[in-house]
PDB file of N, CA and C in Angstrom:
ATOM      1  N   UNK A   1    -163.273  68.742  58.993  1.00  0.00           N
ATOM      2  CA  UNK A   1    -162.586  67.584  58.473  1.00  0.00           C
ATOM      3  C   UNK A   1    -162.980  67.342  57.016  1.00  0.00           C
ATOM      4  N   UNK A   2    -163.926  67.568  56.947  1.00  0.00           N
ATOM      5  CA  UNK A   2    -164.608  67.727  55.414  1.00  0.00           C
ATOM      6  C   UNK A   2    -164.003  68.317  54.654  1.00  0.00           C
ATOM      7  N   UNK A   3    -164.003  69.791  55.011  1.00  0.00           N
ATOM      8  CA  UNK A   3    -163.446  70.541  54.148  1.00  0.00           C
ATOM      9  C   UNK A   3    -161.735  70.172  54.124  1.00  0.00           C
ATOM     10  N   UNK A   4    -161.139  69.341  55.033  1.00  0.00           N
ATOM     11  CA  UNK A   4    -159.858  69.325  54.770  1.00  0.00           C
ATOM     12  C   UNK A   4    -159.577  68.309  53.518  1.00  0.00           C
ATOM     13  N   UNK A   5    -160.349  67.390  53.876  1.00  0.00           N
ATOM     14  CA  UNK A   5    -160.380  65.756  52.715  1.00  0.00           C
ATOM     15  C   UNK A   5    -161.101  66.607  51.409  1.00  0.00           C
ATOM     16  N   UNK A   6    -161.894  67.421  51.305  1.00  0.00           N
ATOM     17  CA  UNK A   6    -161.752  67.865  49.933  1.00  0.00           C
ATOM     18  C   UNK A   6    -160.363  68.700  49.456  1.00  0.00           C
ATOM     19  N   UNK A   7    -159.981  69.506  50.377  1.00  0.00           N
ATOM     20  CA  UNK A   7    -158.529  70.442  49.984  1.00  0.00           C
ATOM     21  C   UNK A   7    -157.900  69.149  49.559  1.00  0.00           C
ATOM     22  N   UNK A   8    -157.649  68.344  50.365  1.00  0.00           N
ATOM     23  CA  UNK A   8    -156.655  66.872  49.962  1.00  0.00           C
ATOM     24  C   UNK A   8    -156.573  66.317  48.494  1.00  0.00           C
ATOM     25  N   UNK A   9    -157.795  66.316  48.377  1.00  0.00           N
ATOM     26  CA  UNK A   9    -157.999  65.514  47.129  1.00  0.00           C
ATOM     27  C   UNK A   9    -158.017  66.955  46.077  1.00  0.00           C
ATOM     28  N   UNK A  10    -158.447  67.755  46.107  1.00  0.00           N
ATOM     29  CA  UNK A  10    -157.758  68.928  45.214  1.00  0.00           C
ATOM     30  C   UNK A  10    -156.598  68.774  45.027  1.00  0.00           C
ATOM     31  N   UNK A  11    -155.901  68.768  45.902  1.00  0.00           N
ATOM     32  CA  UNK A  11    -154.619  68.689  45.880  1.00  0.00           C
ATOM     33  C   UNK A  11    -153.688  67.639  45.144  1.00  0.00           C
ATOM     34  N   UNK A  12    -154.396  66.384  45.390  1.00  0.00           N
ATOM     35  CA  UNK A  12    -154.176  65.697  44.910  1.00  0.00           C
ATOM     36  C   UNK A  12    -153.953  65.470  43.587  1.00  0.00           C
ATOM     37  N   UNK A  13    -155.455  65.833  42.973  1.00  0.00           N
ATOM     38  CA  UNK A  13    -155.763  66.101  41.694  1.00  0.00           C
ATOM     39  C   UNK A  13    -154.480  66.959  41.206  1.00  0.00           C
ATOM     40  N   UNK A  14    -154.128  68.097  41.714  1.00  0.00           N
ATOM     41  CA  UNK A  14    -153.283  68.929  41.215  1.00  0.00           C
ATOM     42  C   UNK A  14    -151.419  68.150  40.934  1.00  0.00           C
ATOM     43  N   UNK A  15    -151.300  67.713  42.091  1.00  0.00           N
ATOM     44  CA  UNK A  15    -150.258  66.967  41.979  1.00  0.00           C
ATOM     45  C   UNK A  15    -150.211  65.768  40.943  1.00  0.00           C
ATOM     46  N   UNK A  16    -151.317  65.083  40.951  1.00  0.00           N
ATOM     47  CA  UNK A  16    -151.230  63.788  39.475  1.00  0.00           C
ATOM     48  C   UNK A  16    -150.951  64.548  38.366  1.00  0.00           C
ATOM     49  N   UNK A  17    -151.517  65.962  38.293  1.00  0.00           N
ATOM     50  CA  UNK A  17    -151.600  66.968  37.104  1.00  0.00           C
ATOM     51  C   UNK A  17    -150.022  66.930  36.916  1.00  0.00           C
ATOM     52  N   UNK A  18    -149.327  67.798  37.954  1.00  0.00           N
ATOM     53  CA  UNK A  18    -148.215  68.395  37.712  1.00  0.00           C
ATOM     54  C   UNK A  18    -147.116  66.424  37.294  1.00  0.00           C
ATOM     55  N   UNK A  19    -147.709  65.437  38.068  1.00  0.00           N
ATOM     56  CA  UNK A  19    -146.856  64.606  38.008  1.00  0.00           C
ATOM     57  C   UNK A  19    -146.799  63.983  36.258  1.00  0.00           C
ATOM     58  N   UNK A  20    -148.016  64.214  35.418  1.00  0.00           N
ATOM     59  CA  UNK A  20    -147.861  64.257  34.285  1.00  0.00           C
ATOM     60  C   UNK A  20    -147.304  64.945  33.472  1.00  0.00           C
ATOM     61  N   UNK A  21    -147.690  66.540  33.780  1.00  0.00           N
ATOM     62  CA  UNK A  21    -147.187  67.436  32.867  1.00  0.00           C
ATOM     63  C   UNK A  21    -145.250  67.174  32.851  1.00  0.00           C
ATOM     64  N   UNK A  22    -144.927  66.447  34.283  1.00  0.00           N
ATOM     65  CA  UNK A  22    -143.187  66.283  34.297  1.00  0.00           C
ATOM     66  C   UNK A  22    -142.748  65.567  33.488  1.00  0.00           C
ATOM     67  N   UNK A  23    -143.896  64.183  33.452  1.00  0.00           N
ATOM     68  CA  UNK A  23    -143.551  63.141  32.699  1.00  0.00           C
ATOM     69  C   UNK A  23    -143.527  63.051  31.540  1.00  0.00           C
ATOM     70  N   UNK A  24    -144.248  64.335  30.894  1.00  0.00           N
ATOM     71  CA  UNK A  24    -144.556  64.675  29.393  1.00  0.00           C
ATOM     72  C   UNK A  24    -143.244  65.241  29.114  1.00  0.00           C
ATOM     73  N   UNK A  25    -142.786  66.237  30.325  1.00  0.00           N
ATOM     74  CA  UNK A  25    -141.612  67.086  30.101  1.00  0.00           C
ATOM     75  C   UNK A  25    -140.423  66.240  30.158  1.00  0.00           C
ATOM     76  N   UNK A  26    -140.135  65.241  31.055  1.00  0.00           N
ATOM     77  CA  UNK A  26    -138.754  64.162  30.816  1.00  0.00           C
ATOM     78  C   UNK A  26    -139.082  63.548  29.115  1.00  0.00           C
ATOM     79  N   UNK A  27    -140.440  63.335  28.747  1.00  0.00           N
ATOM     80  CA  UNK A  27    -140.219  62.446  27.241  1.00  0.00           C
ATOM     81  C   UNK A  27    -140.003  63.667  26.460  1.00  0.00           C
ATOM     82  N   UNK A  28    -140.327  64.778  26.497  1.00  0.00           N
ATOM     83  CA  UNK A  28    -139.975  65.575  25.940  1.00  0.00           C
ATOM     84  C   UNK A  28    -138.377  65.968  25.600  1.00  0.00           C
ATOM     85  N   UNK A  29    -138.143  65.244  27.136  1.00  0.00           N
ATOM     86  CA  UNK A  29    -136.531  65.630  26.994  1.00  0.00           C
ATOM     87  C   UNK A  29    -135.748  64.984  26.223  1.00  0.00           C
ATOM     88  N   UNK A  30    -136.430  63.511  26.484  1.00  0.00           N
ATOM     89  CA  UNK A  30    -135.800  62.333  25.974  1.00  0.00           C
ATOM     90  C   UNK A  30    -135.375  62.567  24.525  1.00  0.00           C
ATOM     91  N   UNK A  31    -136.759  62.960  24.204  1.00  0.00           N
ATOM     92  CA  UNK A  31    -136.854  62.808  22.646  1.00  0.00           C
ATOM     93  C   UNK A  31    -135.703  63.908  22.323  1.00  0.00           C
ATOM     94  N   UNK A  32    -135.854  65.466  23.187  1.00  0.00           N
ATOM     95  CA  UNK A  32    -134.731  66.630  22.286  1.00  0.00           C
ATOM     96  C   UNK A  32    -133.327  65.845  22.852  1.00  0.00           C
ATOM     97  N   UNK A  33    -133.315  65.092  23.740  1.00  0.00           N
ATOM     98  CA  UNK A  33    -132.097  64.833  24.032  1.00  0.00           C
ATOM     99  C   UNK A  33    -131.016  63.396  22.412  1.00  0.00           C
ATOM    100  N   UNK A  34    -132.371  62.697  22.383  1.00  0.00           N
ATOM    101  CA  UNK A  34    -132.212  61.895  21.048  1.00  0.00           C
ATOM    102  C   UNK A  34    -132.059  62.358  19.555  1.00  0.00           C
ATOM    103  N   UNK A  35    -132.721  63.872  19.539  1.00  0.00           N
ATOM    104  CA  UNK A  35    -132.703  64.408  18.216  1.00  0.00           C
ATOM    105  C   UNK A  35    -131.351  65.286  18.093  1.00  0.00           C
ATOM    106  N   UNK A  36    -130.593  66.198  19.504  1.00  0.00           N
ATOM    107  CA  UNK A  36    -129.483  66.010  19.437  1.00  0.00           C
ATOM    108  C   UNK A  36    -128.125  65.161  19.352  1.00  0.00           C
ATOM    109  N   UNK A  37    -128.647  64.115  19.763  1.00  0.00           N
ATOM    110  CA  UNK A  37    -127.200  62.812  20.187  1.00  0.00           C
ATOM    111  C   UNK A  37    -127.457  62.702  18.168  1.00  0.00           C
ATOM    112  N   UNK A  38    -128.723  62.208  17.782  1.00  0.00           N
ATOM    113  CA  UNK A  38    -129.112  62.073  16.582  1.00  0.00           C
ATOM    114  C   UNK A  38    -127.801  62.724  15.261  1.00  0.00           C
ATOM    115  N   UNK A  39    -128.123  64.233  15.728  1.00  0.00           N
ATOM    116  CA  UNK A  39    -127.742  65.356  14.689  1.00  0.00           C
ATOM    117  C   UNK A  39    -126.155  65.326  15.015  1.00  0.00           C
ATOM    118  N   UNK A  40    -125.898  65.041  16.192  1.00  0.00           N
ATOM    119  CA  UNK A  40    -124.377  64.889  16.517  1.00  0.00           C
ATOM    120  C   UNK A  40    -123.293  63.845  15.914  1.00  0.00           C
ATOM    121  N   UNK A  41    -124.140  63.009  15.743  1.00  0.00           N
ATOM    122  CA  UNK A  41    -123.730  61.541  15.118  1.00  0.00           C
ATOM    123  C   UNK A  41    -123.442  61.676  13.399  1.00  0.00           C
ATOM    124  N   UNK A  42    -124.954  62.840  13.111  1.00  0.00           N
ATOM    125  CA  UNK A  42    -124.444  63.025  11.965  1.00  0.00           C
ATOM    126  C   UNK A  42    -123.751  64.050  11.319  1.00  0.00           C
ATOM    127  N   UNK A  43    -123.409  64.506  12.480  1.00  0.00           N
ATOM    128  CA  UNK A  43    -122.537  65.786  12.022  1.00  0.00           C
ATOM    129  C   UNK A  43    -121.148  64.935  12.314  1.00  0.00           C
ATOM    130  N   UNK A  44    -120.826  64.485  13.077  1.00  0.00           N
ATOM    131  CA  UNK A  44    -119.656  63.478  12.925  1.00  0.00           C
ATOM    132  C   UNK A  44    -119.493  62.733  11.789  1.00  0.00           C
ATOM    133  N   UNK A  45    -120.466  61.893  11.292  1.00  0.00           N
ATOM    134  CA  UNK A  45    -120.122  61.377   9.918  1.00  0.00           C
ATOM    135  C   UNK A  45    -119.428  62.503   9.021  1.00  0.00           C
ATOM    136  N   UNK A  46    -120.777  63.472   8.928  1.00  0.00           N
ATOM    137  CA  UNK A  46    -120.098  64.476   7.478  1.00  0.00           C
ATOM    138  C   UNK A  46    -119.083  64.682   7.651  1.00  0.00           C
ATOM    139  N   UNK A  47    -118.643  65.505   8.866  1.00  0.00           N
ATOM    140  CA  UNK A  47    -116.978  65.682   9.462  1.00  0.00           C
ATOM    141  C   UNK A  47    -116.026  64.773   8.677  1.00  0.00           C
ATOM    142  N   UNK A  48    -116.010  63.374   8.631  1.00  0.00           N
ATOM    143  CA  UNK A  48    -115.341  62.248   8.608  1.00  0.00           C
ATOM    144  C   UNK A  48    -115.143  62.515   6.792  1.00  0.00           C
ATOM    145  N   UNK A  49    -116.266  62.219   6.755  1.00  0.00           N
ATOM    146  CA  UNK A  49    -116.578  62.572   5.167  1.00  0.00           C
ATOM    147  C   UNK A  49    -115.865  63.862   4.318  1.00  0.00           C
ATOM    148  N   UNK A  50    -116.551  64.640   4.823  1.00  0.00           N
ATOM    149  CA  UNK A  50    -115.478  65.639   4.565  1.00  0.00           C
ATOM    150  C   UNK A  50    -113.926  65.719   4.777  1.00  0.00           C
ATOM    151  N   UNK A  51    -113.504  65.327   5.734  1.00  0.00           N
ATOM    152  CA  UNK A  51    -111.935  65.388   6.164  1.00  0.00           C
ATOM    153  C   UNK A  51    -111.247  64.157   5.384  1.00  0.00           C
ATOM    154  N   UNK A  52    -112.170  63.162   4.383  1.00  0.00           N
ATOM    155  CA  UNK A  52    -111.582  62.015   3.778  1.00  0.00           C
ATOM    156  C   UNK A  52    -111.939  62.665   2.428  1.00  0.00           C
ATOM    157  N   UNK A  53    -112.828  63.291   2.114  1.00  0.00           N
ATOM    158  CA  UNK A  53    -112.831  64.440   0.749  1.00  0.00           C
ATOM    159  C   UNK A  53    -111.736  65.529   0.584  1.00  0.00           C
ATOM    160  N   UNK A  54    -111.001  66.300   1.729  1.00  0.00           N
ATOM    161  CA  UNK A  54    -110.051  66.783   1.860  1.00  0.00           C
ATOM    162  C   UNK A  54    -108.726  66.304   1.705  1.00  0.00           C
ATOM    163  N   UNK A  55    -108.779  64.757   2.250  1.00  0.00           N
ATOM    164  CA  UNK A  55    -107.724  64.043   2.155  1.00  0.00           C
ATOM    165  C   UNK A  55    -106.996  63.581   0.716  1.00  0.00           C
ATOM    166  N   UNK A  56    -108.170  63.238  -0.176  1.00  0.00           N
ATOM    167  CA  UNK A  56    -108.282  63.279  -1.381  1.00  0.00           C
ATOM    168  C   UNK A  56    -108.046  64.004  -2.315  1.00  0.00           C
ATOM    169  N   UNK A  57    -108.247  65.589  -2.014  1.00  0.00           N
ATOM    170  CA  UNK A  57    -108.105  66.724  -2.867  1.00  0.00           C
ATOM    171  C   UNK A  57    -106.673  67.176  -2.299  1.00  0.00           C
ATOM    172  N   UNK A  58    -106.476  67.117  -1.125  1.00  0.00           N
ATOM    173  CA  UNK A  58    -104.947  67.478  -0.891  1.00  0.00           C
ATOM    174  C   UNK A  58    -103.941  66.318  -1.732  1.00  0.00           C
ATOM    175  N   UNK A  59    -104.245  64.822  -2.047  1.00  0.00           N
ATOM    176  CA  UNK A  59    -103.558  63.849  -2.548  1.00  0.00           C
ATOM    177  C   UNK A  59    -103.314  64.054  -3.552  1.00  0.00           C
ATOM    178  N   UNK A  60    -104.454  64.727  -4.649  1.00  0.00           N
ATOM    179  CA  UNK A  60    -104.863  64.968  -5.940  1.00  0.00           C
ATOM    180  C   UNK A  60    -104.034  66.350  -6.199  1.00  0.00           C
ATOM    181  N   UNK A  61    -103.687  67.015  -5.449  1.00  0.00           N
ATOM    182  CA  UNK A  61    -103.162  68.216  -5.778  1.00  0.00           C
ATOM    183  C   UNK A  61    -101.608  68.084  -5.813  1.00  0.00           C
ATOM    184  N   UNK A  62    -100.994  67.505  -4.349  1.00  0.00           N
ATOM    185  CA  UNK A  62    -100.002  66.803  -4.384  1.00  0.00           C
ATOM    186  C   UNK A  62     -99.388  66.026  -5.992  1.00  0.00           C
ATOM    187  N   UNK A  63    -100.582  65.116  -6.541  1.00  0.00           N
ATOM    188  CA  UNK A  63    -100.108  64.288  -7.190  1.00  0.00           C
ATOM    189  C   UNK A  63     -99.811  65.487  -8.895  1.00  0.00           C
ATOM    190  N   UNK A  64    -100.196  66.551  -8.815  1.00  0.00           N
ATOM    191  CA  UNK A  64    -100.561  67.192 -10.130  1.00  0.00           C
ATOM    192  C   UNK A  64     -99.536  67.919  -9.870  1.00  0.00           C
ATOM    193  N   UNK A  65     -98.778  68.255  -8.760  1.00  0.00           N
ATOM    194  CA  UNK A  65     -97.828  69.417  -8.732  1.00  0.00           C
ATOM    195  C   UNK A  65     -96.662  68.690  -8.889  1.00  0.00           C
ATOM    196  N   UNK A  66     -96.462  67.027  -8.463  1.00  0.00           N
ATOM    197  CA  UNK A  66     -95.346  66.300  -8.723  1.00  0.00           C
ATOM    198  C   UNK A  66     -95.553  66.223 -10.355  1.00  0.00           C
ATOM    199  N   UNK A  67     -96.614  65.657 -11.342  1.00  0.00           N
ATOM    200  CA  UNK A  67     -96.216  66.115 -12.428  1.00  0.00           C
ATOM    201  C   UNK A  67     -96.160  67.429 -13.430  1.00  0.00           C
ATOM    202  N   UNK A  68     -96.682  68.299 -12.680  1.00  0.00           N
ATOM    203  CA  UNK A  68     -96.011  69.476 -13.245  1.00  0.00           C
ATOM    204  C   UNK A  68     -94.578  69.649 -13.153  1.00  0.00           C
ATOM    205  N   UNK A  69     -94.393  69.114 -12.029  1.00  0.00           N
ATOM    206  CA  UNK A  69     -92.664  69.487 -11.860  1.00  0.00           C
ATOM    207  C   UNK A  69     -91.974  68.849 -12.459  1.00  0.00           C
ATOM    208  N   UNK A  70     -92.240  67.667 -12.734  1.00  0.00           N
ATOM    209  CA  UNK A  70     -91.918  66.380 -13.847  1.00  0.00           C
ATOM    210  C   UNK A  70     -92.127  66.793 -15.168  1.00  0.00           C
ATOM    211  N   UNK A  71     -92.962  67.811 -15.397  1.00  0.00           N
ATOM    212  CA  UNK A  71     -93.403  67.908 -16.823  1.00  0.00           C
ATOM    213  C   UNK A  71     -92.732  69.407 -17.053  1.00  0.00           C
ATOM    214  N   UNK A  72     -92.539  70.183 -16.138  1.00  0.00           N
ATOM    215  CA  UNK A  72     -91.344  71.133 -16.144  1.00  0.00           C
ATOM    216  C   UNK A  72     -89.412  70.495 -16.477  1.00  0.00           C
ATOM    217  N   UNK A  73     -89.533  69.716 -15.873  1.00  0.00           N
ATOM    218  CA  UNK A  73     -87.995  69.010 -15.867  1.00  0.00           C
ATOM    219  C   UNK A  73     -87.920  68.519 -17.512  1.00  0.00           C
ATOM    220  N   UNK A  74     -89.032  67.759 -17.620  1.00  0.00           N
ATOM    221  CA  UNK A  74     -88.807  67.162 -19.226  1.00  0.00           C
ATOM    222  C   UNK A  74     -89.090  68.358 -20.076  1.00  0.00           C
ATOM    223  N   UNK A  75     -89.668  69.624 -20.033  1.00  0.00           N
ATOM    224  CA  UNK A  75     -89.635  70.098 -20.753  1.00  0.00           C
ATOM    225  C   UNK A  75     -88.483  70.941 -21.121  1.00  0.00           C
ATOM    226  N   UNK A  76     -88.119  71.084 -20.156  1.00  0.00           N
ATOM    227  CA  UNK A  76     -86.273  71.671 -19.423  1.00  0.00           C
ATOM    228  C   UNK A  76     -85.401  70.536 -20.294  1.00  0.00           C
ATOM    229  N   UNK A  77     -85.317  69.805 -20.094  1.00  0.00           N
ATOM    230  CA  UNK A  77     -84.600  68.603 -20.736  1.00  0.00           C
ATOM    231  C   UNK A  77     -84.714  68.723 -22.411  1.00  0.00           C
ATOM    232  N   UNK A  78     -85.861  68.866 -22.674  1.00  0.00           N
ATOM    233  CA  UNK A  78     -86.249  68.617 -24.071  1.00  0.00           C
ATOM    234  C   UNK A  78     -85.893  69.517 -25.335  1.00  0.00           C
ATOM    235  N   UNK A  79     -85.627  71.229 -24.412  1.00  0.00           N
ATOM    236  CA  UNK A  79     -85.410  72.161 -24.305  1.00  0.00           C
ATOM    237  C   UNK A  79     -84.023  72.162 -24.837  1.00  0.00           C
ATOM    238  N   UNK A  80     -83.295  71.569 -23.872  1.00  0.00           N
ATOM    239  CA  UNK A  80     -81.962  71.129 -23.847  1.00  0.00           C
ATOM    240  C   UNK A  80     -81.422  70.622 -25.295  1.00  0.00           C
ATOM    241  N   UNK A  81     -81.612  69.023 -25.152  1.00  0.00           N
ATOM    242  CA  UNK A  81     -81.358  68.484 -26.506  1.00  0.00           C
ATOM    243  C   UNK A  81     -81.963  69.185 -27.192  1.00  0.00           C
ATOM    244  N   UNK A  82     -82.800  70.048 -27.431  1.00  0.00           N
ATOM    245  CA  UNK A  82     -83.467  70.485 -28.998  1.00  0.00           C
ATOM    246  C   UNK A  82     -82.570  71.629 -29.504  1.00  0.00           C
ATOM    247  N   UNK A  83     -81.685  72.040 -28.498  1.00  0.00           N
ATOM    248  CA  UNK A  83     -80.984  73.271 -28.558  1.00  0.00           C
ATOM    249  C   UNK A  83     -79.206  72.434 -28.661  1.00  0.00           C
ATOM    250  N   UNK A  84     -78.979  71.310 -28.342  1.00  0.00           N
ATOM    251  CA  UNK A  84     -78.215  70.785 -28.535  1.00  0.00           C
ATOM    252  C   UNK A  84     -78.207  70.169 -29.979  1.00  0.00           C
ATOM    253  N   UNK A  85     -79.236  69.449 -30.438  1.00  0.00           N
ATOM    254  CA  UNK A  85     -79.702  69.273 -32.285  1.00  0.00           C
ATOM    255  C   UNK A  85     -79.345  69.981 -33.348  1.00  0.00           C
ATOM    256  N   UNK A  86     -80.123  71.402 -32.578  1.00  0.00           N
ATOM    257  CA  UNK A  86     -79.730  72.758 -33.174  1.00  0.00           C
ATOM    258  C   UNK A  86     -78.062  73.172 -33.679  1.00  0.00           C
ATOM    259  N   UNK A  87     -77.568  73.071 -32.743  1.00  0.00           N
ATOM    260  CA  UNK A  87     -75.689  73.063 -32.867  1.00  0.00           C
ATOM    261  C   UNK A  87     -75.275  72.084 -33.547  1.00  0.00           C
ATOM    262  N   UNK A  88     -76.178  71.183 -33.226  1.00  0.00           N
ATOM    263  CA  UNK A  88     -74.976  69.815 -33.828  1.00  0.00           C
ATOM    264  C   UNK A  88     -75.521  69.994 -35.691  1.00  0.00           C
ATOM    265  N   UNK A  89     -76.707  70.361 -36.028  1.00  0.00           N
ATOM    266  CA  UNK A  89     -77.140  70.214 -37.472  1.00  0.00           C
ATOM    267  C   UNK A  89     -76.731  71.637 -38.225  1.00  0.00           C
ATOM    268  N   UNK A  90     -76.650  72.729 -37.392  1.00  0.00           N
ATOM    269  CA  UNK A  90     -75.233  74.314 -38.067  1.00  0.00           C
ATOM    270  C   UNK A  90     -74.223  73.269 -38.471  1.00  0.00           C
ATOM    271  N   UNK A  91     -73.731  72.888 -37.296  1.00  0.00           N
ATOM    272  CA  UNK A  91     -72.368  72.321 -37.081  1.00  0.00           C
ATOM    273  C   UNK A  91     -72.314  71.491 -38.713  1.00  0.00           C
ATOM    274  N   UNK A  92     -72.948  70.237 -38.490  1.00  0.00           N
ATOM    275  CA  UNK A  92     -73.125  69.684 -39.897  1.00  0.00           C
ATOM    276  C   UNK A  92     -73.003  70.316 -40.943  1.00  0.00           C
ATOM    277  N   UNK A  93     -73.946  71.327 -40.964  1.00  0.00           N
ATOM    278  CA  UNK A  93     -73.973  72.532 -42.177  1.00  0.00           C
ATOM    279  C   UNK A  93     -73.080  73.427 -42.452  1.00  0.00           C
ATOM    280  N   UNK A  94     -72.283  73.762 -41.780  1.00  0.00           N
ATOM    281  CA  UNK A  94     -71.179  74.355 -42.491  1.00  0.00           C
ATOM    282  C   UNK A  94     -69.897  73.596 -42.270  1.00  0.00           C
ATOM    283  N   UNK A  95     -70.193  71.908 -41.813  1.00  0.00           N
ATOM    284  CA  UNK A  95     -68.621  71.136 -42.306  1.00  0.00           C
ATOM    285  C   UNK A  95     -69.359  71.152 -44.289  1.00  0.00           C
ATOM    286  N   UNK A  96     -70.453  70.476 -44.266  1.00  0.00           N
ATOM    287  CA  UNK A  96     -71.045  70.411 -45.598  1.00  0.00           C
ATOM    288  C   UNK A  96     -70.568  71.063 -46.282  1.00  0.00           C
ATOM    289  N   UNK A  97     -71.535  72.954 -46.005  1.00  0.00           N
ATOM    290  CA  UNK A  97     -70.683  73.908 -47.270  1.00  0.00           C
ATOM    291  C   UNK A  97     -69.365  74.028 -47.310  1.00  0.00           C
ATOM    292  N   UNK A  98     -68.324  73.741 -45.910  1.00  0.00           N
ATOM    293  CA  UNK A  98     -66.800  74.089 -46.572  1.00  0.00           C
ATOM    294  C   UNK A  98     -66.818  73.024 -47.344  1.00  0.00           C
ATOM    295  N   UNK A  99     -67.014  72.037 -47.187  1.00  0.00           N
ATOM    296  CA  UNK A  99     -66.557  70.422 -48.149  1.00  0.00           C
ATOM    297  C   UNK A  99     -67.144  70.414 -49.475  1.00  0.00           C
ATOM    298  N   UNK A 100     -67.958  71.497 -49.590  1.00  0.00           N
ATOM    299  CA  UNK A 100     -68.900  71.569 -51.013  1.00  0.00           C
ATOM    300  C   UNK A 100     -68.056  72.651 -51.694  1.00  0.00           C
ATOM    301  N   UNK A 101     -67.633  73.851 -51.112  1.00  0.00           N
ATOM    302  CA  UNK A 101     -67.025  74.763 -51.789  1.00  0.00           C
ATOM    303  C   UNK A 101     -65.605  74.483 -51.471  1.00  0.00           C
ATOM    304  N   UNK A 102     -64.752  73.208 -51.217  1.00  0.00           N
ATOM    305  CA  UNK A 102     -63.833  73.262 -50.688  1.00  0.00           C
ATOM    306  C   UNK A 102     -62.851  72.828 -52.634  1.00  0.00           C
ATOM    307  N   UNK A 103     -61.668  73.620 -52.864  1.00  0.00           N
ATOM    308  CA  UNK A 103     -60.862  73.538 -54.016  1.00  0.00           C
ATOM    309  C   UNK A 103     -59.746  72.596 -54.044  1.00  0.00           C
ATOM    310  N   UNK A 104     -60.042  71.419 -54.770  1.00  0.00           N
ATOM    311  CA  UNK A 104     -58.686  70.501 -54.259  1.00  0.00           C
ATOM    312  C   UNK A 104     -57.474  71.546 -55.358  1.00  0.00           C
ATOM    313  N   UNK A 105     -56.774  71.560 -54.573  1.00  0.00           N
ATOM    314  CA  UNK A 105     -55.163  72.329 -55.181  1.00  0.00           C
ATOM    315  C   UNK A 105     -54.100  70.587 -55.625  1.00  0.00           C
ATOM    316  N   UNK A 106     -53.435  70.565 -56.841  1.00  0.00           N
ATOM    317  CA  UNK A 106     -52.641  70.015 -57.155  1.00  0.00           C
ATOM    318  C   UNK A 106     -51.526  70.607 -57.751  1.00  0.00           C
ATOM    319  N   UNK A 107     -50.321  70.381 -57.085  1.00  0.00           N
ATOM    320  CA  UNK A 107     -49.697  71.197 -57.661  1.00  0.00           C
ATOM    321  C   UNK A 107     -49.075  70.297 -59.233  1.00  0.00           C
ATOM    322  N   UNK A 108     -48.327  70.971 -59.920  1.00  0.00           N
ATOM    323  CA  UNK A 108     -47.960  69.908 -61.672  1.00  0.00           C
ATOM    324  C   UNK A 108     -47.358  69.371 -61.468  1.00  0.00           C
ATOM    325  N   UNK A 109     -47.440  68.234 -62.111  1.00  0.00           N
ATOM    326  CA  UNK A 109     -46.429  67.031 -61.553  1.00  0.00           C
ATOM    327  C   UNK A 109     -45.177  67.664 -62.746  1.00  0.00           C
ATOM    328  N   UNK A 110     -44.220  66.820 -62.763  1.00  0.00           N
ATOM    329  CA  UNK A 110     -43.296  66.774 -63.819  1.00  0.00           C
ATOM    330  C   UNK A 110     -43.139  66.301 -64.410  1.00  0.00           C
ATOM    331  N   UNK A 111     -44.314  64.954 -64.320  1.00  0.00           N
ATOM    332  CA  UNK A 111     -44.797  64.821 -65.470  1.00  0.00           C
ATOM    333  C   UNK A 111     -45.329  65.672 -66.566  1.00  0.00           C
ATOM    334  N   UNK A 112     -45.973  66.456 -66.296  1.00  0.00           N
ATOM    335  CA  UNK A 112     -47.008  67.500 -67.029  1.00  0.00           C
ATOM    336  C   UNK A 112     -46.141  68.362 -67.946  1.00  0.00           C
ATOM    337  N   UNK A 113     -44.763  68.911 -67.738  1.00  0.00           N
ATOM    338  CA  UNK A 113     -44.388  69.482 -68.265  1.00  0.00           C
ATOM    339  C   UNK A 113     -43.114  69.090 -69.426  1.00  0.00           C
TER     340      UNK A 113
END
């Protein structure tokens, strides 16, 4: 009987052992379980962050290609009238030189003679 009540309490001993080493191992868990939820949370922010930095650079790109295309059109336009100027100031220029080299003809009156 002796020897059984010492096995017991060996045993015992062994079991408080193992019932710590579990309890070390659940806070253990706790904690990797907190340092993931942790890192998850902040990998969700950046996510957010990022996809509102994306949102931004897609807006920004958007907004630069509407005035390129705007700044294509006016230059198209500008293009236009400057080439329309062009015609109209020839045009001017040679009503000018005929009207400069132009010969008024009279014919003699009868008076004159």
């Amino acid at each position: 009987l002796h020897n059984i009540i010492a096995q017991l309490e060996q045993y015992k001993g062994q079991v408080s052992e193992i019932e710590m080493k579990l309890s070390m191992e659940r806070e253990n868990f706790r904690k990797t379980e907190q340092l993931i939820k942790d890192e998850r949370d902040s990998m969700s922010t950046e996510l957010i962050t990022q996809k509102t930095l994306l949102k931004e650079v897609q807006a920004k790109i958007f907004q630069l290609a509407t005035e390129k295309d705007a700044l294509a059109k006016y230059k198209s336009e500008s293009e236009l009238w400057r080439n329309r100027l062009q015609d109209q100031e020839k045009g001017h220029s040679m009503i000018l030189e005929q009207t400069r080299n132009c010969l008024l003809y009279t014919s003699p009156s009868p008076r004159d003679s």
